[in-house]
Protein backbone atom coordinates (compact mmCIF):
# COMPACT_ATOMS: atom_id res chain seq x y z
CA UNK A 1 11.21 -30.28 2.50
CA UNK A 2 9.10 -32.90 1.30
CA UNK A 3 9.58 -35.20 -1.45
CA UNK A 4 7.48 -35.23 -4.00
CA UNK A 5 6.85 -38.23 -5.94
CA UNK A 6 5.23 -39.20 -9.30
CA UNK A 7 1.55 -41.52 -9.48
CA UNK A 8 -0.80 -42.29 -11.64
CA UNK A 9 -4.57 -41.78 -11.04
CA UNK A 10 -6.47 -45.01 -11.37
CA UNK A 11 -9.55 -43.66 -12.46
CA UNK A 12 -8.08 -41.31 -15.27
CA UNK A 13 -5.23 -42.28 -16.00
CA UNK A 14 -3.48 -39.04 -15.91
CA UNK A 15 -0.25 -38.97 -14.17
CA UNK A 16 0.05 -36.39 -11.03
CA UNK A 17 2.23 -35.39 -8.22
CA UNK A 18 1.94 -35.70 -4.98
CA UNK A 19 4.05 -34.57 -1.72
CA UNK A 20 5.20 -37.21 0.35
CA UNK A 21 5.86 -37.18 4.20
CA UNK A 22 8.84 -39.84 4.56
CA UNK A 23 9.68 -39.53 7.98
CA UNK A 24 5.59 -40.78 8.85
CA UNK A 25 6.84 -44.24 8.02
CA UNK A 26 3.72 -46.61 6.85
CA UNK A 27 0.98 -44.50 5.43
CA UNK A 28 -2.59 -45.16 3.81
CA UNK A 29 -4.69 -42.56 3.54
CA UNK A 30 -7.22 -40.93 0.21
CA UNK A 31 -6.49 -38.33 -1.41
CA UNK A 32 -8.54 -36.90 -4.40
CA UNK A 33 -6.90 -36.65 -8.02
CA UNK A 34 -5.87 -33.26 -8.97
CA UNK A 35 -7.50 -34.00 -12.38
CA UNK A 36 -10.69 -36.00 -12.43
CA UNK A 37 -11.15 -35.39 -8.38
CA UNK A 38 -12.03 -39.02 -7.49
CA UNK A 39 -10.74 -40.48 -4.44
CA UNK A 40 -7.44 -42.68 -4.45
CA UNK A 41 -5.96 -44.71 -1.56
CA UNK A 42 -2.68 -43.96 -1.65
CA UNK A 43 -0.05 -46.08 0.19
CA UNK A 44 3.20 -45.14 1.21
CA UNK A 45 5.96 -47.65 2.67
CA UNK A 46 9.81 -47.87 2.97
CA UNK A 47 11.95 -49.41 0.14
CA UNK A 48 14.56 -52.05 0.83
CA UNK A 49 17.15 -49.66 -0.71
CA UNK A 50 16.22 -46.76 2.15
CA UNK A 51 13.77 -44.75 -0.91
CA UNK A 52 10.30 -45.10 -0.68
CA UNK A 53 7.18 -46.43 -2.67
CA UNK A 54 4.42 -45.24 -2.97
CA UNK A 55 0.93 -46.38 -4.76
CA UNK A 56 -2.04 -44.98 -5.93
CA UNK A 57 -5.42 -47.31 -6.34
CA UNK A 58 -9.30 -46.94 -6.80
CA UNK A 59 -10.87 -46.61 -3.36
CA UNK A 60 -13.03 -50.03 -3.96
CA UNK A 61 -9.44 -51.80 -4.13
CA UNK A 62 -9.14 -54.01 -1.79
């Protein structure tokens, strides 16, 4: 089963969830928001503690 996790969209501010495959290890990829449907770069990596973090920004974030 998948985690899911908790981020909030850049663009609208709104704050959706999102399903998380944690064994994939380092992860970047875009996803649309469920609410405003803009793109996001999300960006998944392993926490010190074992957890993992995961971020949502614009797509013209560098």
């Amino acid at each position: 089963m998948l985690p899911s996790v908790e981020v909030q969209c850049p663009y609208c501010g709104e704050w959706i969830a999102l399903l998380v495959d944690d064994s994939a290890g380092v992860q970047d990829y875009i996803e649309d928001c469920q609410v405003c449907c803009r793109p996001m770069r999300i960006a998944v990596a392993t926490a010190a503690d074992g957890g993992i973090e995961v971020s949502a920004r614009s797509e013209d974030d560098a």
